[in-house]
PDB file of N, CA and C in Angstrom:
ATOM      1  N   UNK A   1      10.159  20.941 -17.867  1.00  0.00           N
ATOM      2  CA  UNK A   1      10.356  19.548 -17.522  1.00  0.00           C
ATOM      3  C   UNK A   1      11.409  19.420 -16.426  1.00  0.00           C
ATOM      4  N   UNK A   2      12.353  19.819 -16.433  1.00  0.00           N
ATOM      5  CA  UNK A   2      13.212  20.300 -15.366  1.00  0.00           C
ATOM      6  C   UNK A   2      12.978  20.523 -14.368  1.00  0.00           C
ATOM      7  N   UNK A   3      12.090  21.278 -13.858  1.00  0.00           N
ATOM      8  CA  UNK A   3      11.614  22.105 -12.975  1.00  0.00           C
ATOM      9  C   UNK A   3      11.110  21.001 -11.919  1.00  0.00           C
ATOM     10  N   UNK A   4      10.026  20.578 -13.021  1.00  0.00           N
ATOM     11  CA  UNK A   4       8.877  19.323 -12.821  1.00  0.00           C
ATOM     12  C   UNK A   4       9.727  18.197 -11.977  1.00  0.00           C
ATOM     13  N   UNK A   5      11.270  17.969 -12.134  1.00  0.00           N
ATOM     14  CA  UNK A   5      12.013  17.168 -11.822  1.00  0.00           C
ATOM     15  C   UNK A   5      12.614  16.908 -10.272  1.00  0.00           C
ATOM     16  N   UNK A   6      13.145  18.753 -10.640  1.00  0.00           N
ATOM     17  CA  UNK A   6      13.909  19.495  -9.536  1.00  0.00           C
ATOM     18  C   UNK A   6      12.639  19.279  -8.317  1.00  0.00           C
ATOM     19  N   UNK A   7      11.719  19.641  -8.654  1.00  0.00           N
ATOM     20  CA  UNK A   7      10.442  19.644  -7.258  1.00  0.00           C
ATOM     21  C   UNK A   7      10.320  18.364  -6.925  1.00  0.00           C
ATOM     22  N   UNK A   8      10.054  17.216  -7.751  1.00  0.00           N
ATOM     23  CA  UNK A   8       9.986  15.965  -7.467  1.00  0.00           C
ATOM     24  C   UNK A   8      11.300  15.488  -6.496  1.00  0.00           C
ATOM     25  N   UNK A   9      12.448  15.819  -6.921  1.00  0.00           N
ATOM     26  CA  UNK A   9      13.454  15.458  -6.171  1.00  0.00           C
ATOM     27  C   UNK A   9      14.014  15.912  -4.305  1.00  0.00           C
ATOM     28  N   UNK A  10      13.486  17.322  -4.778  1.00  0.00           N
ATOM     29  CA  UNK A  10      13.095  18.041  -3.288  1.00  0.00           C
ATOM     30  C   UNK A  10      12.445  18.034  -2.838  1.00  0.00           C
ATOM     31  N   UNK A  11      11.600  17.605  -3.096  1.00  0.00           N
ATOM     32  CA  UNK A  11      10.232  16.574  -2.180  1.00  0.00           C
ATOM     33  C   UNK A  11      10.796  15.701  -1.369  1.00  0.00           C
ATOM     34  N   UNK A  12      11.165  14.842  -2.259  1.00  0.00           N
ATOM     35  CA  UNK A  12      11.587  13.315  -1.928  1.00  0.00           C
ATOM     36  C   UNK A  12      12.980  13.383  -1.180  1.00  0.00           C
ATOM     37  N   UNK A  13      13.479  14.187  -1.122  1.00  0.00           N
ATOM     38  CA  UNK A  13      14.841  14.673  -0.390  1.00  0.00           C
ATOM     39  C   UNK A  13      14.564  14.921   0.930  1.00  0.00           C
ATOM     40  N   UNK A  14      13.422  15.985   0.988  1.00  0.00           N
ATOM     41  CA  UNK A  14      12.891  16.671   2.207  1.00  0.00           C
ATOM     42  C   UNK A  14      12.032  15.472   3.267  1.00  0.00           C
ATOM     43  N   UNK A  15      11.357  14.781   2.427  1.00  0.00           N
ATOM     44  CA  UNK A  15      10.462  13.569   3.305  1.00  0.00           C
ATOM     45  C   UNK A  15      12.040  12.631   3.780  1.00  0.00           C
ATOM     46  N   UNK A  16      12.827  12.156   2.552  1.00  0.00           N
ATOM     47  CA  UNK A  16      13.782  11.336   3.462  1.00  0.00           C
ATOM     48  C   UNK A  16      14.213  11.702   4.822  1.00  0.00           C
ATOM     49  N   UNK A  17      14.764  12.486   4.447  1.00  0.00           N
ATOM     50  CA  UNK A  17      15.421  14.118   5.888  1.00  0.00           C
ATOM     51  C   UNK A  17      14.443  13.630   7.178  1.00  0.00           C
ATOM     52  N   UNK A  18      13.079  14.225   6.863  1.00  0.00           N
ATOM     53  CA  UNK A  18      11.983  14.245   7.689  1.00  0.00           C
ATOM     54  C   UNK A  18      11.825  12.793   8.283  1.00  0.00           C
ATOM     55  N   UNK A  19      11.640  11.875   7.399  1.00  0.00           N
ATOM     56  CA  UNK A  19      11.531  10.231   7.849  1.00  0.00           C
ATOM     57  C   UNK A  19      12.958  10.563   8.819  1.00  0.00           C
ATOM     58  N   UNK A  20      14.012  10.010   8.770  1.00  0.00           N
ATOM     59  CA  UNK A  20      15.308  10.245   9.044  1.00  0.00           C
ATOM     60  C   UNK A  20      15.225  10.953  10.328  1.00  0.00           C
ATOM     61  N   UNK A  21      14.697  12.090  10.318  1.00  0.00           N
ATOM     62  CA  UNK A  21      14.969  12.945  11.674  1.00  0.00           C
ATOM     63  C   UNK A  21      14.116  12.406  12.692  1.00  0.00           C
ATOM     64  N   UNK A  22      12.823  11.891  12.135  1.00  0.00           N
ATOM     65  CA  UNK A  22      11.544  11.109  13.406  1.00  0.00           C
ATOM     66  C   UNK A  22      12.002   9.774  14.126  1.00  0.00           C
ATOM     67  N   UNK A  23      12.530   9.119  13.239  1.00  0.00           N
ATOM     68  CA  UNK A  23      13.015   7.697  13.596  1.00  0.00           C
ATOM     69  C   UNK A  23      14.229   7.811  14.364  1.00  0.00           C
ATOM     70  N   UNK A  24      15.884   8.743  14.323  1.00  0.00           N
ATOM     71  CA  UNK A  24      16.842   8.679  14.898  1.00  0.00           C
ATOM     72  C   UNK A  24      16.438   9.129  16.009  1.00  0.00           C
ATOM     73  N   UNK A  25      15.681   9.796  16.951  1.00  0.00           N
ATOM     74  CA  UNK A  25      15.462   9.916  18.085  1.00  0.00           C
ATOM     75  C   UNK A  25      15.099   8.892  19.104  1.00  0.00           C
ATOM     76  N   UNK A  26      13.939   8.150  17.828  1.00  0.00           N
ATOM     77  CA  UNK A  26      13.763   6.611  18.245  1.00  0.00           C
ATOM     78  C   UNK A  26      14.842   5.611  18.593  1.00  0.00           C
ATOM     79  N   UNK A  27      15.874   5.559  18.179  1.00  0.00           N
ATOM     80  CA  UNK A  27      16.737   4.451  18.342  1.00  0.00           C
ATOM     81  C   UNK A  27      16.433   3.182  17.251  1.00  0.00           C
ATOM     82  N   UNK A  28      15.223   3.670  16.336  1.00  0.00           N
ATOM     83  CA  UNK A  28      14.832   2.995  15.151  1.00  0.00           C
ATOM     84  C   UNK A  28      15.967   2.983  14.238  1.00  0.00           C
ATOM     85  N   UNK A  29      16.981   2.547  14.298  1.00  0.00           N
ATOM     86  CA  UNK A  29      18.332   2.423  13.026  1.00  0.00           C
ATOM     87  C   UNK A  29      18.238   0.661  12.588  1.00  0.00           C
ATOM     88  N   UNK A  30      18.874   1.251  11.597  1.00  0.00           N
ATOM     89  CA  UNK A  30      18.859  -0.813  10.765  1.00  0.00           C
ATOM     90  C   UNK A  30      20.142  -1.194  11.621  1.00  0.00           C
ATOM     91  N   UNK A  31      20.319  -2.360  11.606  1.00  0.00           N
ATOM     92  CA  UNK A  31      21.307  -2.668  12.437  1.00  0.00           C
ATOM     93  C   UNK A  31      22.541  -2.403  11.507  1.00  0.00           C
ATOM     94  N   UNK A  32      23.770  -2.632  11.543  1.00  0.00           N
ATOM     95  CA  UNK A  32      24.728  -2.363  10.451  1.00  0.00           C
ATOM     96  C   UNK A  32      25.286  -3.430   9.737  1.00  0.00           C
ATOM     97  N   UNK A  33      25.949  -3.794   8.789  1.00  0.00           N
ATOM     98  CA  UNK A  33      26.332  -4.457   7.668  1.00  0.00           C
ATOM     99  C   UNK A  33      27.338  -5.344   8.087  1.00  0.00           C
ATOM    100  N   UNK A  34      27.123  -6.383   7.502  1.00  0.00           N
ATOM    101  CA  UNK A  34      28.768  -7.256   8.239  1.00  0.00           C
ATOM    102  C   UNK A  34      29.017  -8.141   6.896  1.00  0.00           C
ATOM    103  N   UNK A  35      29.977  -8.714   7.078  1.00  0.00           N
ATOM    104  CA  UNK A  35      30.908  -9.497   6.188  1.00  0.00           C
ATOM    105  C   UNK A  35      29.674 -10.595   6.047  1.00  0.00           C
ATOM    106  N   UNK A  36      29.198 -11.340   6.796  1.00  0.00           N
ATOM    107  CA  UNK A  36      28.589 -12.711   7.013  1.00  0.00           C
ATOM    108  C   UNK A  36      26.984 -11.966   6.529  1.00  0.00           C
ATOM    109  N   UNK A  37      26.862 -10.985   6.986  1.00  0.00           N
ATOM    110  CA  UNK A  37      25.053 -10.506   6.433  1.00  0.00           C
ATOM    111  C   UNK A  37      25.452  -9.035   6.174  1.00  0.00           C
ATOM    112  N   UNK A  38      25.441  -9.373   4.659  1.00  0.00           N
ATOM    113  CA  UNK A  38      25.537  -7.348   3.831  1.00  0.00           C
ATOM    114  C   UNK A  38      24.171  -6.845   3.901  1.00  0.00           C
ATOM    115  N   UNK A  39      23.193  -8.134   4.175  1.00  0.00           N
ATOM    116  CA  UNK A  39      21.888  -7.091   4.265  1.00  0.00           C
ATOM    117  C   UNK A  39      21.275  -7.149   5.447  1.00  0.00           C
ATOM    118  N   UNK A  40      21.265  -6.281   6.490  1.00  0.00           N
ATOM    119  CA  UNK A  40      21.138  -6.342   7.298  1.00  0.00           C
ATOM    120  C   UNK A  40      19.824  -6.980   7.750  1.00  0.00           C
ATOM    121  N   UNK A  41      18.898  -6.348   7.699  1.00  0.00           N
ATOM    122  CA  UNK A  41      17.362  -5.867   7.194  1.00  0.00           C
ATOM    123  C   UNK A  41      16.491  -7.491   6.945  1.00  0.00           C
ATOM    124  N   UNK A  42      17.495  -8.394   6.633  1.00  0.00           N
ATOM    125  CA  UNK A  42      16.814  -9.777   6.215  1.00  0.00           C
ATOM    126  C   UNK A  42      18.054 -10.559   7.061  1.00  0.00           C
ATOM    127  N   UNK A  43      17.147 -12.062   7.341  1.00  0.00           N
ATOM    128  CA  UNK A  43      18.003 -13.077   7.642  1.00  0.00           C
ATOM    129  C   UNK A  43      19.540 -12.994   6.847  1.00  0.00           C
ATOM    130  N   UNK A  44      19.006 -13.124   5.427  1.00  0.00           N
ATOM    131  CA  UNK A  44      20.416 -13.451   4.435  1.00  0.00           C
ATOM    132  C   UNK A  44      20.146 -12.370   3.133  1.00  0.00           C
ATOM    133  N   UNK A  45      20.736 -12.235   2.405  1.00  0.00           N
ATOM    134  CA  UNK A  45      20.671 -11.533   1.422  1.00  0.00           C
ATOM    135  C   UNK A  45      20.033 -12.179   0.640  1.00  0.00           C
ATOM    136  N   UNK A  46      19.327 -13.475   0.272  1.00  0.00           N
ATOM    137  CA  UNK A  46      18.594 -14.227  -0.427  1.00  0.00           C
ATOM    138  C   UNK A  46      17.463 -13.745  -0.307  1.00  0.00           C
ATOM    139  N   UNK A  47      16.549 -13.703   1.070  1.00  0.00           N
ATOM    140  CA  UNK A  47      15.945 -13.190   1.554  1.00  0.00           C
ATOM    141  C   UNK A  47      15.112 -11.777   0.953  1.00  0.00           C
ATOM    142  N   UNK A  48      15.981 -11.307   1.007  1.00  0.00           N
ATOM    143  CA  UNK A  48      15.859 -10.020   0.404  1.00  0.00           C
ATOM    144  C   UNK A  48      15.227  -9.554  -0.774  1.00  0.00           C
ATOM    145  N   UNK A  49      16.021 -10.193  -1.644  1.00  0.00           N
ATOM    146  CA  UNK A  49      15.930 -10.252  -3.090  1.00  0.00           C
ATOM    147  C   UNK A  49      15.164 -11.181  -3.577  1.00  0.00           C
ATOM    148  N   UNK A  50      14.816 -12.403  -2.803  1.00  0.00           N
ATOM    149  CA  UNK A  50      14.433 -13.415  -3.657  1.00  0.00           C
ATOM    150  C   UNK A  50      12.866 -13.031  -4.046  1.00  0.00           C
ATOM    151  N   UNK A  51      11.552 -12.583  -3.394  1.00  0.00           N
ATOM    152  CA  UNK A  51      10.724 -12.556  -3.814  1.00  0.00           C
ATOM    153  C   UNK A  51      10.648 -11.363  -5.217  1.00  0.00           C
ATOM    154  N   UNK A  52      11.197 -10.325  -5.016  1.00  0.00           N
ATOM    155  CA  UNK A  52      11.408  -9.829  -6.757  1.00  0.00           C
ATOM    156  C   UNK A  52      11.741 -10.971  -7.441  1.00  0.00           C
ATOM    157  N   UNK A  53      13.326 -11.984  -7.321  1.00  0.00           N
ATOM    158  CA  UNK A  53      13.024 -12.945  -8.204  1.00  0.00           C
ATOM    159  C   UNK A  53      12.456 -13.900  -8.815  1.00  0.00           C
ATOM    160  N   UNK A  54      11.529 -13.946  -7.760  1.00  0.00           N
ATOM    161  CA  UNK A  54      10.370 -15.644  -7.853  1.00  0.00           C
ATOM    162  C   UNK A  54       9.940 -14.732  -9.065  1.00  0.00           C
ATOM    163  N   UNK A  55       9.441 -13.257  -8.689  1.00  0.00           N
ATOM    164  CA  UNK A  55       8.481 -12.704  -9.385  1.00  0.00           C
ATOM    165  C   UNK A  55       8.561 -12.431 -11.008  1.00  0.00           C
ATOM    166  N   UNK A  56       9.764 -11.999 -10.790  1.00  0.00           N
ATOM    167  CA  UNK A  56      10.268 -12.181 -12.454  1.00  0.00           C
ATOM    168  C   UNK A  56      10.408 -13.281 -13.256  1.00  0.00           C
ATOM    169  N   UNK A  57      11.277 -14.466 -12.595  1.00  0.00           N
ATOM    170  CA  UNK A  57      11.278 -15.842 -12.989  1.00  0.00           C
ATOM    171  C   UNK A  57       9.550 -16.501 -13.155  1.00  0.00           C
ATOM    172  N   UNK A  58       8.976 -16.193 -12.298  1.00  0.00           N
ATOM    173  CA  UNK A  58       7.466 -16.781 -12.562  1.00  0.00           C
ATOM    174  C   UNK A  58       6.822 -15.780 -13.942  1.00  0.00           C
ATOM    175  N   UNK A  59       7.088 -14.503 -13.666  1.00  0.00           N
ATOM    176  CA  UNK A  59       6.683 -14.002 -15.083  1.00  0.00           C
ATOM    177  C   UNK A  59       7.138 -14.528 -16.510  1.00  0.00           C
ATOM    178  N   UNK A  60       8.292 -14.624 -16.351  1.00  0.00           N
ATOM    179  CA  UNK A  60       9.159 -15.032 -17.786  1.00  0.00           C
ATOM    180  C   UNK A  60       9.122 -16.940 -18.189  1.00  0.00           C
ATOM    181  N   UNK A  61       8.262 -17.253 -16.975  1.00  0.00           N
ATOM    182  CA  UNK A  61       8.115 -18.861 -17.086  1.00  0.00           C
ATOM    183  C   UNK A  61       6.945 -18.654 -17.666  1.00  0.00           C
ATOM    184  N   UNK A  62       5.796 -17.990 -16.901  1.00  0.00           N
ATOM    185  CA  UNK A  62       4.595 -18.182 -17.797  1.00  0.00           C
ATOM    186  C   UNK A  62       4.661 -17.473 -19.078  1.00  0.00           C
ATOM    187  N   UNK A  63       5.099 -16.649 -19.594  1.00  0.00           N
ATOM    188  CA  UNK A  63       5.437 -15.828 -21.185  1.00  0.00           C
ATOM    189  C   UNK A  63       5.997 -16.972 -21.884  1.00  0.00           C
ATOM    190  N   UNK A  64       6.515 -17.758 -21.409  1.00  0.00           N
ATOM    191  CA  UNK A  64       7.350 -18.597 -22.203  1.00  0.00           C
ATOM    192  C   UNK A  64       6.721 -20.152 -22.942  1.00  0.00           C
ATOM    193  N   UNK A  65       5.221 -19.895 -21.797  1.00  0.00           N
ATOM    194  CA  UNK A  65       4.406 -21.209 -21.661  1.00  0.00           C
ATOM    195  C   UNK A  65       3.825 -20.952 -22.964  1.00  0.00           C
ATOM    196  N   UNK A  66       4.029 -21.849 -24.317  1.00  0.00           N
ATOM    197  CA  UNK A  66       3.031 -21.329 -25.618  1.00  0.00           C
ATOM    198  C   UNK A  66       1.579 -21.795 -25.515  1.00  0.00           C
ATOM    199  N   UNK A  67       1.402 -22.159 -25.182  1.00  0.00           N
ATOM    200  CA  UNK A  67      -0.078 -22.716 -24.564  1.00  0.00           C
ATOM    201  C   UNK A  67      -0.697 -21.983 -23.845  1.00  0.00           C
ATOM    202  N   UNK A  68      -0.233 -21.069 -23.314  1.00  0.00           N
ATOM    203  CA  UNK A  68      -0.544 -20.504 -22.041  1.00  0.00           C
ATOM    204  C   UNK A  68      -0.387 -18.719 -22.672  1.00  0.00           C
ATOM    205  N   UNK A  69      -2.027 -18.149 -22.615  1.00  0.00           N
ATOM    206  CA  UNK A  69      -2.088 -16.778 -22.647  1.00  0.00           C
ATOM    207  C   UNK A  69      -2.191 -15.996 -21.487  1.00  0.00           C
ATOM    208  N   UNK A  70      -0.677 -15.551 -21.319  1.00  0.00           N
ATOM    209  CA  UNK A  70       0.004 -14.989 -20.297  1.00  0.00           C
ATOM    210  C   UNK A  70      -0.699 -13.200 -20.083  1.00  0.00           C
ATOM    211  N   UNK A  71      -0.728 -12.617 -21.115  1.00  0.00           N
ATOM    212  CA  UNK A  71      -1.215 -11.204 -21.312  1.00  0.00           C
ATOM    213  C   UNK A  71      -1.427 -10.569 -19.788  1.00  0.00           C
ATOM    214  N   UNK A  72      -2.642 -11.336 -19.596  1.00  0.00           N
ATOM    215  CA  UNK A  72      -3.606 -10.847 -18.380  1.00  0.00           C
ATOM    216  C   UNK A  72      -3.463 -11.413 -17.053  1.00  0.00           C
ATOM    217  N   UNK A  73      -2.292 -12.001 -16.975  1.00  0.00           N
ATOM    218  CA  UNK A  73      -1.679 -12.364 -15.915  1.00  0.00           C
ATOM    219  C   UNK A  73      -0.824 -11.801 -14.843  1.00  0.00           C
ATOM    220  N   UNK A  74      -1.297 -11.502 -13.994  1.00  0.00           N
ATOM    221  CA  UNK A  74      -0.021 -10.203 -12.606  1.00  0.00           C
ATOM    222  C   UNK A  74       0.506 -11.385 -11.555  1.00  0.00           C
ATOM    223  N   UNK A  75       1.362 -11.021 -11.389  1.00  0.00           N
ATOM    224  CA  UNK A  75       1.990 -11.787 -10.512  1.00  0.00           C
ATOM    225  C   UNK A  75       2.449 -11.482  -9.449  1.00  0.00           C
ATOM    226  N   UNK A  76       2.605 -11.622  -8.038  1.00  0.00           N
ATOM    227  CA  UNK A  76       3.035 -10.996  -6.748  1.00  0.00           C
ATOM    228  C   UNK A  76       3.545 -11.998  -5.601  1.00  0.00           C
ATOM    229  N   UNK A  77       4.458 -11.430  -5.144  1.00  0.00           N
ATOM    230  CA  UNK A  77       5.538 -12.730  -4.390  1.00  0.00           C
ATOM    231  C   UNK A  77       6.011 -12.132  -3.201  1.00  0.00           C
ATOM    232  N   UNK A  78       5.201 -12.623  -2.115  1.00  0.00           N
ATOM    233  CA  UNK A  78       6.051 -12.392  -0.904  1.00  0.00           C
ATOM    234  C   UNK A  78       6.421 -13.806   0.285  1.00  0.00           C
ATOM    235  N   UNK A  79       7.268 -13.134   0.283  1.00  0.00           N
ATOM    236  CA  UNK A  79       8.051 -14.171   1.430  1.00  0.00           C
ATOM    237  C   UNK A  79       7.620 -15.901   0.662  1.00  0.00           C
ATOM    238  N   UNK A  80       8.065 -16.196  -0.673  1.00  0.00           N
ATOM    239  CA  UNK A  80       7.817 -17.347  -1.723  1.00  0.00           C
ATOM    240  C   UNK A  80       5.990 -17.454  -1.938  1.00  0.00           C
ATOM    241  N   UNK A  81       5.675 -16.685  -1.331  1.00  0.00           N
ATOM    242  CA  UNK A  81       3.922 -17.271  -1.711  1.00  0.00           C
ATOM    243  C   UNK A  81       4.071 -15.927  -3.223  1.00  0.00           C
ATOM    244  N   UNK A  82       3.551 -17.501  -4.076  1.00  0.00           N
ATOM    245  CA  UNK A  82       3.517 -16.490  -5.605  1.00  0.00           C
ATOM    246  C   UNK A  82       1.573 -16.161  -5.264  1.00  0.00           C
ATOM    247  N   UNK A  83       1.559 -15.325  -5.697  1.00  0.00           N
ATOM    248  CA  UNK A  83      -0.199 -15.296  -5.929  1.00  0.00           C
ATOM    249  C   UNK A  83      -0.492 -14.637  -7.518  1.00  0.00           C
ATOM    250  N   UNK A  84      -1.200 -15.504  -8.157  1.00  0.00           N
ATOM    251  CA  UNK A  84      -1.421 -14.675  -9.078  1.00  0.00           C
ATOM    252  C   UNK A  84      -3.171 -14.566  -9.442  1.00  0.00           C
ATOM    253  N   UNK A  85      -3.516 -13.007 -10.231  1.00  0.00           N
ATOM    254  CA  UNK A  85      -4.169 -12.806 -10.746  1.00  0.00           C
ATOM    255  C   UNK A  85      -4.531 -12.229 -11.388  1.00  0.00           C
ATOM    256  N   UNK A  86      -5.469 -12.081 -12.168  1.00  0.00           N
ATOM    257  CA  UNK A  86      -6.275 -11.453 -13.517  1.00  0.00           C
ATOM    258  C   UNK A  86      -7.119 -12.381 -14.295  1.00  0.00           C
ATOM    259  N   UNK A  87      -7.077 -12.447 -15.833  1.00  0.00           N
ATOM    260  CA  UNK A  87      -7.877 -13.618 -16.261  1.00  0.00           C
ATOM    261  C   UNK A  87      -7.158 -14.382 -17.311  1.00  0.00           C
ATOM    262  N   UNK A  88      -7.496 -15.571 -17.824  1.00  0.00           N
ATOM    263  CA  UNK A  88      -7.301 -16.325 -18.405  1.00  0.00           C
ATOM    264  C   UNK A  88      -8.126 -17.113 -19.330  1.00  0.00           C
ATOM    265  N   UNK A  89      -8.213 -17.430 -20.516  1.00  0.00           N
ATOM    266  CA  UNK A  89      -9.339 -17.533 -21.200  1.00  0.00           C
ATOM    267  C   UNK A  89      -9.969 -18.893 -20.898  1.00  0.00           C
ATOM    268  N   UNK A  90      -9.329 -20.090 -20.666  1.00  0.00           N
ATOM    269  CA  UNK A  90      -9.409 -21.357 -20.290  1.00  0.00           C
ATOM    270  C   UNK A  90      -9.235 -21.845 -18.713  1.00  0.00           C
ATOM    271  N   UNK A  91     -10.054 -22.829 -18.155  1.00  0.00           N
ATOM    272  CA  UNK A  91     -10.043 -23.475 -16.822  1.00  0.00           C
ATOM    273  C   UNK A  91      -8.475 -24.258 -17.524  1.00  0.00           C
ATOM    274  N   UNK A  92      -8.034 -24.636 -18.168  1.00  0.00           N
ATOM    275  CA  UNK A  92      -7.114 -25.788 -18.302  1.00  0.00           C
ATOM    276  C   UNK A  92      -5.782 -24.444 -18.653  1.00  0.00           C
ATOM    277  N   UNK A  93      -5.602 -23.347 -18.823  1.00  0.00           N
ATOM    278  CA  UNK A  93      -5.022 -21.952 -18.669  1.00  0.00           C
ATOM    279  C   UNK A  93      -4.758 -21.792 -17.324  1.00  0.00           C
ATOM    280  N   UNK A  94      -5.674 -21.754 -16.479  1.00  0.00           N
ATOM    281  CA  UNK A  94      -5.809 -21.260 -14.933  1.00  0.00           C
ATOM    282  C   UNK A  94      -4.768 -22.584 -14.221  1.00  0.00           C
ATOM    283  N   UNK A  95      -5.299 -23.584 -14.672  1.00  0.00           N
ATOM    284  CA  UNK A  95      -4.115 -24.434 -13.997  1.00  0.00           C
ATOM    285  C   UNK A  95      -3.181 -24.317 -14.341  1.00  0.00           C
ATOM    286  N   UNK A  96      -2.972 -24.419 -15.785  1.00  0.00           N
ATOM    287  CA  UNK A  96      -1.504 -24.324 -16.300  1.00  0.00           C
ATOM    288  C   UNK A  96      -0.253 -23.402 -15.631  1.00  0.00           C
ATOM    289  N   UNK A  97      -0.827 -22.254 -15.209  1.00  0.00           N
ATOM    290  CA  UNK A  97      -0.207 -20.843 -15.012  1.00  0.00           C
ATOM    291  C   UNK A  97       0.246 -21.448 -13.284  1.00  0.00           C
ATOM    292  N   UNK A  98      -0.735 -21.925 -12.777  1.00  0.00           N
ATOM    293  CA  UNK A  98      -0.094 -22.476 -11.358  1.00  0.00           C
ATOM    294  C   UNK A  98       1.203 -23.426 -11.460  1.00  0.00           C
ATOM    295  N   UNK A  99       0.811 -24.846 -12.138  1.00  0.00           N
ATOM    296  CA  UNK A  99       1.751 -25.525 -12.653  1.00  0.00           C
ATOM    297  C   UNK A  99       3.290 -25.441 -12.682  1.00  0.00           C
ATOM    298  N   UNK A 100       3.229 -23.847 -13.625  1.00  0.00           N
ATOM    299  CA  UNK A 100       4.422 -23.204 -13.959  1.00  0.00           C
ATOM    300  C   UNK A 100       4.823 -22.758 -12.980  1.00  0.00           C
ATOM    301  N   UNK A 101       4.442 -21.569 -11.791  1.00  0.00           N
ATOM    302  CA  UNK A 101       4.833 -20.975 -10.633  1.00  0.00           C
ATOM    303  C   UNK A 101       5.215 -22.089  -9.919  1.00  0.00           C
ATOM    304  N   UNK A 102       4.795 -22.661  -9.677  1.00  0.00           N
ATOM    305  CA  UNK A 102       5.209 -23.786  -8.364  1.00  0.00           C
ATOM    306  C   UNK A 102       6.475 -24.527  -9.024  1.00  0.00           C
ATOM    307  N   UNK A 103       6.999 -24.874 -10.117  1.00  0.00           N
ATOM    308  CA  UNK A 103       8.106 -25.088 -10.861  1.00  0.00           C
ATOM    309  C   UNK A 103       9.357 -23.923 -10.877  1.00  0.00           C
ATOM    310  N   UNK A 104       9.034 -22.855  -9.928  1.00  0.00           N
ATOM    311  CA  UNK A 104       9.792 -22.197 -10.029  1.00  0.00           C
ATOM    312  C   UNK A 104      10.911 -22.561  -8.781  1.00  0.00           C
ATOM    313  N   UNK A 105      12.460 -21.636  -8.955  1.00  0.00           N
ATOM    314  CA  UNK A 105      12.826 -22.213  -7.667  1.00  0.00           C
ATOM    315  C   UNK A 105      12.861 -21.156  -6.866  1.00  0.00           C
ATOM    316  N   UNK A 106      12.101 -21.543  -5.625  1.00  0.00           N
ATOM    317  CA  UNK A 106      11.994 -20.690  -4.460  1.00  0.00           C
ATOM    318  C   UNK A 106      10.291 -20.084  -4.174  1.00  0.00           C
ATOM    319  N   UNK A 107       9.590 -20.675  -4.675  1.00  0.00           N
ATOM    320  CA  UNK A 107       8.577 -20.597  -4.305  1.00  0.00           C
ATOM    321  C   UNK A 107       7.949 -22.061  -3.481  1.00  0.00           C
ATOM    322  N   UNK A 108       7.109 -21.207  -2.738  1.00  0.00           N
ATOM    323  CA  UNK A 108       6.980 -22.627  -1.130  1.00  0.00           C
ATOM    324  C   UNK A 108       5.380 -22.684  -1.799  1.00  0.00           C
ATOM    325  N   UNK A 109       4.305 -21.685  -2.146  1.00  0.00           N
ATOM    326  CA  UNK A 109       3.082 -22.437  -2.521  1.00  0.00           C
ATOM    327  C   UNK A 109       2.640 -21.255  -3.619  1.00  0.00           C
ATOM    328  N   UNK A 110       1.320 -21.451  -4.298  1.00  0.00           N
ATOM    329  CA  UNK A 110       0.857 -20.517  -5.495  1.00  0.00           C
ATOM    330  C   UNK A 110      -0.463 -20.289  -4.926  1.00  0.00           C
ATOM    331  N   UNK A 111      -0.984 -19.230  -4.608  1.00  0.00           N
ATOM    332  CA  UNK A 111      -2.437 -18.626  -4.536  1.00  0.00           C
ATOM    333  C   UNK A 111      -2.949 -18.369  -6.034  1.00  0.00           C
ATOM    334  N   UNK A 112      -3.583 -19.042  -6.571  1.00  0.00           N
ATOM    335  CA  UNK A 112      -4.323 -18.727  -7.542  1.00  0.00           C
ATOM    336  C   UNK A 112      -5.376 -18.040  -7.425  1.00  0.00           C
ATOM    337  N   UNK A 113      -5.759 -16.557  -8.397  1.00  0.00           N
ATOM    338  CA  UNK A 113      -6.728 -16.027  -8.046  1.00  0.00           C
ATOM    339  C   UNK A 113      -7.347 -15.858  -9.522  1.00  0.00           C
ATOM    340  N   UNK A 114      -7.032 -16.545 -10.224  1.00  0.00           N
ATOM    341  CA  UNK A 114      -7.107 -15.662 -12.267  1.00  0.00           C
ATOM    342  C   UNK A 114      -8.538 -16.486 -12.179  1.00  0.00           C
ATOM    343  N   UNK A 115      -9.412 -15.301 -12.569  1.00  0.00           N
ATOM    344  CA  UNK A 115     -10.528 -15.739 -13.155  1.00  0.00           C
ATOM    345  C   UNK A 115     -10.628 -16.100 -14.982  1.00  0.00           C
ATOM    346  N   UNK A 116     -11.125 -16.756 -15.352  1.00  0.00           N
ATOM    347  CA  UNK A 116     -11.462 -17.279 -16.512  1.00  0.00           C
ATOM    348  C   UNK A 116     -12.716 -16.301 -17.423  1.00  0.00           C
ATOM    349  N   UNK A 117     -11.927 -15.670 -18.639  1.00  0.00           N
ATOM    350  CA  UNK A 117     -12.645 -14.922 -19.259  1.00  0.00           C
ATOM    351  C   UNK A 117     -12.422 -15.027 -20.545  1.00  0.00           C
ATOM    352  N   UNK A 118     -13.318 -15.376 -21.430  1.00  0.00           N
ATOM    353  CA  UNK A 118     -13.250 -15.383 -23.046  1.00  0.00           C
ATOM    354  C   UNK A 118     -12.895 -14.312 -23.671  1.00  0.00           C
ATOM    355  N   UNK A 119     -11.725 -14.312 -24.369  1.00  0.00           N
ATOM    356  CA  UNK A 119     -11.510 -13.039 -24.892  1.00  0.00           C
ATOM    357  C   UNK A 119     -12.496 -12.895 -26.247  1.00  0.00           C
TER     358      UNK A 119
END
């Protein structure tokens, strides 16, 4: 199991290296860190982070919905567009689950994609 580990890690060591060595020739560097923007990489540090959070917050909103059989529900968030899909047993489910996302804060619209399936 170890072993199994050690190789995984020197893999992933060796590709960083490799990524790393192709790009610095480029002049491809992130820009650097400042007091006013720690993340470089995004407008703001909100930015950054926020679509993991829509994503979690929209997950733990719909789990929370008792009406609402969440199970078969995936959720995915970029730049505030939540989209979700899988299935849902009810048309009045499928809305519900939008409902909730768009109640979240920091999401700008909801792509609904959950098809409706009788369990």
């Amino acid at each position: 199991m170890r072993s199994t580990h050690s190789v995984a890690f020197a893999t992933g060591a060796a590709f960083l290296a490799l990524t790393a060595g192709f790009y610095a020739p480029l002049g491809l560097t992130a820009p650097p860190a400042t007091v006013t923007n720690p993340n470089p990489t995004h407008e703001n540090v909100s930015e950054g982070i926020s679509d993991t959070t829509i994503t979690t917050k929209v997950k733990a909103s719909l789990l929370d919905q008792k009406d609402l059989s969440s199970v078969h529900i995936h959720v995915r968030t970029r730049e505030g567009v939540v989209r979700l899909t899988g299935t849902v047993p009810t048309t009045t489910e499928r809305h519900m689950a939008t409902d909730v996302a768009k109640r979240v804060s920091g999401v700008t619209s909801v792509e609904n994609h959950l098809g409706i399936h009788k369990s």
